[in-house]
Protein backbone atom coordinates (compact mmCIF):
# COMPACT_ATOMS: atom_id res chain seq x y z
CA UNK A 1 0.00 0.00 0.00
CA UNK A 2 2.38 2.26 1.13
CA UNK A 3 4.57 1.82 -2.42
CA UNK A 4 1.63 1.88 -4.03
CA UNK A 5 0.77 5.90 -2.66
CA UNK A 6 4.30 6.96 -3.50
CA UNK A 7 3.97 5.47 -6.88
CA UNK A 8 0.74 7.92 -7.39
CA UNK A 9 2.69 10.82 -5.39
CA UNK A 10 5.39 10.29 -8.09
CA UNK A 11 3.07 10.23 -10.62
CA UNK A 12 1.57 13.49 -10.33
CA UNK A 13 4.75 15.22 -9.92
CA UNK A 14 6.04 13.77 -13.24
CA UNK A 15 2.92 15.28 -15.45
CA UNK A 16 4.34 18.39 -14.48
CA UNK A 17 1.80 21.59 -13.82
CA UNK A 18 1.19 23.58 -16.77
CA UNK A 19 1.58 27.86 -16.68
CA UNK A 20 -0.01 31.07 -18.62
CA UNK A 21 2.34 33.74 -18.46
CA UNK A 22 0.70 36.74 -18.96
CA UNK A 23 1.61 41.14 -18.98
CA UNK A 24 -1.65 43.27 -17.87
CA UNK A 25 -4.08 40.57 -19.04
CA UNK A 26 -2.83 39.18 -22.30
CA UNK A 27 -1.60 35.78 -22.79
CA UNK A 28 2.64 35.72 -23.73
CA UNK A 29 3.66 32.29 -23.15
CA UNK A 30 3.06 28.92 -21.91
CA UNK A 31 4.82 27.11 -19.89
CA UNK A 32 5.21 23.47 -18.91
CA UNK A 33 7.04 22.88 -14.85
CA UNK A 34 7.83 19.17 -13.99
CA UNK A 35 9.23 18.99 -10.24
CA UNK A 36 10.51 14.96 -9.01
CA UNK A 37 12.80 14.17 -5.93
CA UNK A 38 15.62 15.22 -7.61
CA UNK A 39 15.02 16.84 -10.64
CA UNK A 40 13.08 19.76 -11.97
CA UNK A 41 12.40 20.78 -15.61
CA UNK A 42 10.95 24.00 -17.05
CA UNK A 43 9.52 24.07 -21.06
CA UNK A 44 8.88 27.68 -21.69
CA UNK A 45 7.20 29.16 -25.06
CA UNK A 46 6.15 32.61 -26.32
CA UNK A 47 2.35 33.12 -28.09
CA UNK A 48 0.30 35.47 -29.60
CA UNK A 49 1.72 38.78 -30.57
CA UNK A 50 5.24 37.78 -27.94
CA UNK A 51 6.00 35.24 -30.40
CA UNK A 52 5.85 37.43 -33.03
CA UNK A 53 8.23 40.16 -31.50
CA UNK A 54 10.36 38.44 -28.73
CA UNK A 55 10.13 34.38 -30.23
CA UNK A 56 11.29 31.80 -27.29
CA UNK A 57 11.15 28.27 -26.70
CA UNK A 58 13.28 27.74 -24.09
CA UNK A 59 13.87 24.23 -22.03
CA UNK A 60 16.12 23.96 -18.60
CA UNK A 61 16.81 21.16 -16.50
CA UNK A 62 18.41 21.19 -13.06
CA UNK A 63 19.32 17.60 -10.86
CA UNK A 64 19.95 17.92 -7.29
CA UNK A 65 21.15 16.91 -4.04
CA UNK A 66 17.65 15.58 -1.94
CA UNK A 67 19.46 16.21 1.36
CA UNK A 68 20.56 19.87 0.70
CA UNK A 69 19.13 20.64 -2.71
CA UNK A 70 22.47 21.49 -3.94
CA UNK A 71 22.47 21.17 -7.37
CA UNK A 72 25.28 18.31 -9.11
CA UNK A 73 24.16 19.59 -13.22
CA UNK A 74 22.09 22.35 -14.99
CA UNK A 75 21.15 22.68 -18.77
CA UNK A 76 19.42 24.73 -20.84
CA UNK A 77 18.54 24.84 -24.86
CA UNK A 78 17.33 28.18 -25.73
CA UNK A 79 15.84 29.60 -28.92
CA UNK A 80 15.32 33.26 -28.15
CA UNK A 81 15.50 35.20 -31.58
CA UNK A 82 18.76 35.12 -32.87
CA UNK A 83 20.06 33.53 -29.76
CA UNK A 84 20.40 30.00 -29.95
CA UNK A 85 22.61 28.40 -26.87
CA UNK A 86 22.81 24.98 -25.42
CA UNK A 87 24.86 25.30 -22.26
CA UNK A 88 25.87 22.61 -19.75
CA UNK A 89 27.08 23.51 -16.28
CA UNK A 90 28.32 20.74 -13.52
CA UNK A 91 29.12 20.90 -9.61
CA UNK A 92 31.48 17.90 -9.21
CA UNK A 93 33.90 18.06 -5.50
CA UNK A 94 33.17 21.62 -4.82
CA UNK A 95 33.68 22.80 -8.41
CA UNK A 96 31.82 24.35 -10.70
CA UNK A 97 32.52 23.66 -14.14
CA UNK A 98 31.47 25.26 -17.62
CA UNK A 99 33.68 23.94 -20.59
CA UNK A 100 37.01 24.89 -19.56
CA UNK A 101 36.19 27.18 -16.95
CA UNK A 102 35.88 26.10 -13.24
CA UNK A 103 35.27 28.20 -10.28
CA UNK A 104 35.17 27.30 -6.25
CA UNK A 105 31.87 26.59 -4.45
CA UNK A 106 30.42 25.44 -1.65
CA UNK A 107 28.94 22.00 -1.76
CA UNK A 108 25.83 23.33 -0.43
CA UNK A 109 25.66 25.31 -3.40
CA UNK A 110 22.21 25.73 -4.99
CA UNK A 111 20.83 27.28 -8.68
CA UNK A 112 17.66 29.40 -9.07
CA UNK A 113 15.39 25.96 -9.96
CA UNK A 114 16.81 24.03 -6.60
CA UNK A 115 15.64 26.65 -4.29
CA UNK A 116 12.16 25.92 -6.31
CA UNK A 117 12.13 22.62 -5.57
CA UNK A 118 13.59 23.44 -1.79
CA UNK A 119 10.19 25.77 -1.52
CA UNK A 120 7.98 23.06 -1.95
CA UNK A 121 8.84 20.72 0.39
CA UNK A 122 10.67 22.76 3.05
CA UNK A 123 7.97 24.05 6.01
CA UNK A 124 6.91 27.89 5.40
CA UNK A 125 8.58 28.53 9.02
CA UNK A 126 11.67 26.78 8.14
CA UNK A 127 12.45 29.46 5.14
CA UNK A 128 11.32 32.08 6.48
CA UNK A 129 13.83 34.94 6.41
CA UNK A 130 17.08 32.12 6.04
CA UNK A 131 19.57 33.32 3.82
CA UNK A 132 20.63 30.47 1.04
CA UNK A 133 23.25 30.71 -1.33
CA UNK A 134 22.93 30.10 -4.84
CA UNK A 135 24.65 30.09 -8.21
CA UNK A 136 23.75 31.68 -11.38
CA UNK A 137 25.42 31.34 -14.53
CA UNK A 138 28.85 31.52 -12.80
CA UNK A 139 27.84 34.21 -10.42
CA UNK A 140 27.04 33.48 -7.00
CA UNK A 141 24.18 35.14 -5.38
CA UNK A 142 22.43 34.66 -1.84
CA UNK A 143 18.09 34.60 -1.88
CA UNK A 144 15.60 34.49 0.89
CA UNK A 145 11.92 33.65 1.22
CA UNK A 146 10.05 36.34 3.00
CA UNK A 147 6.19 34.70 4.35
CA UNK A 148 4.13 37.68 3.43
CA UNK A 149 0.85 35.74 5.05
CA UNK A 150 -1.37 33.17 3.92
CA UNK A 151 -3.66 33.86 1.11
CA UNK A 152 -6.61 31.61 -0.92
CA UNK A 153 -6.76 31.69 -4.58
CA UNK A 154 -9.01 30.25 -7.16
CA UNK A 155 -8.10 27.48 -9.35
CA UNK A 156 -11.12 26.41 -11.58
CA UNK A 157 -13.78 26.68 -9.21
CA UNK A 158 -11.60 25.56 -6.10
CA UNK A 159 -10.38 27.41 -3.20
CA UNK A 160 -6.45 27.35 -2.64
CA UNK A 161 -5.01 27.70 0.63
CA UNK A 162 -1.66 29.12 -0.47
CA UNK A 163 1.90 30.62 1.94
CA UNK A 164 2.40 33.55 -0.24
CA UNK A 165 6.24 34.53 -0.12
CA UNK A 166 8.43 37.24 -1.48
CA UNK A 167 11.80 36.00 -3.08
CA UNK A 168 15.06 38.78 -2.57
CA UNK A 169 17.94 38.21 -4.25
CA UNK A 170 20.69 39.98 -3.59
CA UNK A 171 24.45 39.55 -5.76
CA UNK A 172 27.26 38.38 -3.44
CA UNK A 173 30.38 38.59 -5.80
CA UNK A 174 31.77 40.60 -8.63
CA UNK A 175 32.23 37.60 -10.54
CA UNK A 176 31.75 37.89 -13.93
CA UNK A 177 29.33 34.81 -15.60
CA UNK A 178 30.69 32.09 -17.98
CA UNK A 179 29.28 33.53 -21.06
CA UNK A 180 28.34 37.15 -22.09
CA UNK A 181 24.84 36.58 -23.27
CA UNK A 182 21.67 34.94 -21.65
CA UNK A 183 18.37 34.29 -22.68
CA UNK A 184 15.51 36.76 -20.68
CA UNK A 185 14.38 34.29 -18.22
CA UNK A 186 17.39 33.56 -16.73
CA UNK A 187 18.25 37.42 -16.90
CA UNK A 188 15.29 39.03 -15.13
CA UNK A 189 15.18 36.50 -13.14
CA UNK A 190 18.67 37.91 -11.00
CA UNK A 191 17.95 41.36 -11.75
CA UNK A 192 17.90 43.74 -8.98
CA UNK A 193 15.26 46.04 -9.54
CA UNK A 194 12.47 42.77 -10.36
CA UNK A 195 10.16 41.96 -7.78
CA UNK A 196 8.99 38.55 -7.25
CA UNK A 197 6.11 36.55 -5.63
CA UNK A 198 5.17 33.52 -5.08
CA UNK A 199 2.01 31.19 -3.81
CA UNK A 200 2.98 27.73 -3.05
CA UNK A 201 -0.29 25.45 -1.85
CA UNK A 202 -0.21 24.88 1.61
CA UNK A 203 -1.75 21.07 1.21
CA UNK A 204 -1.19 18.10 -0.87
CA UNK A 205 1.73 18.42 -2.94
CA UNK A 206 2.61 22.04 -2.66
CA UNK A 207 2.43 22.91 -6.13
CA UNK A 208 3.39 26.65 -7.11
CA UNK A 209 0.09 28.10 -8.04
CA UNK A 210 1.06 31.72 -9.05
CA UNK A 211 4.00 33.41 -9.18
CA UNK A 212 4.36 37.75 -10.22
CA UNK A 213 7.31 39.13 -11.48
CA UNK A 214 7.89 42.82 -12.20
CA UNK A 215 10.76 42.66 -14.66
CA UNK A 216 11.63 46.32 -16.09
CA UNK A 217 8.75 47.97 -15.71
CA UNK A 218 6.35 44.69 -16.82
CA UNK A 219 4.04 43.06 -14.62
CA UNK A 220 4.08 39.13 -15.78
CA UNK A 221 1.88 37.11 -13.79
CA UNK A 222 2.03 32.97 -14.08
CA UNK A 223 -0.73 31.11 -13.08
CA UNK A 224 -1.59 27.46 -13.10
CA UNK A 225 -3.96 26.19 -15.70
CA UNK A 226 -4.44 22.38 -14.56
CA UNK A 227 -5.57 20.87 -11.23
């Protein structure tokens, strides 16, 4: 019985949740987030009138540590525009490593999609306020989750008891990254003046619900479509 429940929990965390992105009302992208013990993947794609001026289909994966939710690899294939990129970066001994490059790290070290994962299934009280250090491209920053309170949203007739947080992010070298140009996601997602938010269900199997980003000057809101 008991393998029998964690072969359903599994289950639902590998069909992934599925996103509208949208900026003051109007649908720009669709996105796909699957979350497992130790893995989490994010399938991003521009629509409508975005895909005709800012075209993205954009896939990352991160694996990590369960104890710590370090992360051991990251990838991402991006087709932004005229940006096409398929990068590969690796912890391995308490080094990070990007072709030939390689830079010092803790081994504690987590990326932007690890501290996802770490939000779902650490307790609301546990993150509160803790400072957690995380890579970025080569850069190393340190984040916090901030409880703001406990909201309810609406999901398709339903009523979701959500921990709604606030995410800072604050740069903690002058390191420069491993390559000069990045795709937009992973570039407002670091940058100082955005403002993030985040509602993470309380119950069941914590998904993300809705996250708001301000990102120069835009208001994108992402909101869960299936349930």
């Amino acid at each position: 019985m008991g393998r029998l429940f964690l072969t359903f929990i599994t289950s639902i965390f590998l069909i992934g949740q599925n996103y509208n992105v949208n900026v003051y009302g109007i649908s720009v992208a669709n996105a796909n987030l699957v979350m497992d013990s130790a893995t989490v993947q994010l399938n991003y794609k521009t629509e409508g009138i975005a895909n005709v001026i800012w075209p993205a289909k954009n896939a990352y994966s991160t694996w990590f540590d369960t104890t710590h939710f370090a992360f051991n690899k990251f990838t991402k294939k991006i087709k932004q525009g005229p940006l096409n990129q398929s990068i590969t970066i690796k912890m391995e001994d308490g080094m990070l490593e990007y072709k030939k490059s390689s830079k010092k790290r803790a081994k504690s070290t987590h990326n932007l999609f690890s501290l996802m994962a770490r939000l779902r299934s650490d307790s609301a009280l546990d993150l509160d306020t803790k400072w957690l250090e995380f890579d970025h491209e080569g850069v190393l920053y340190n984040s916090r989750f901030l409880l703001a309170g406990q909201d309810t949203l609406s999901l398709n007739g339903r009523q979701i008891p959500c921990n709604h947080f606030r995410m800072d992010i604050r740069i903690s070298t002058d390191e420069s990254p491993f390559y000069d140009e990045t795709d937009r996601l992973m570039r407002y997602a670091v940058n100082e003046n955005t403002v993030r938010q985040i509602w993470v269900e309380q119950n069941g199997i914590r998904r993300i619900i809705q996250a708001n980003i301000t990102a120069n000057g835009f208001p994108f809101e992402i909101v869960i479509q299936n349930d």
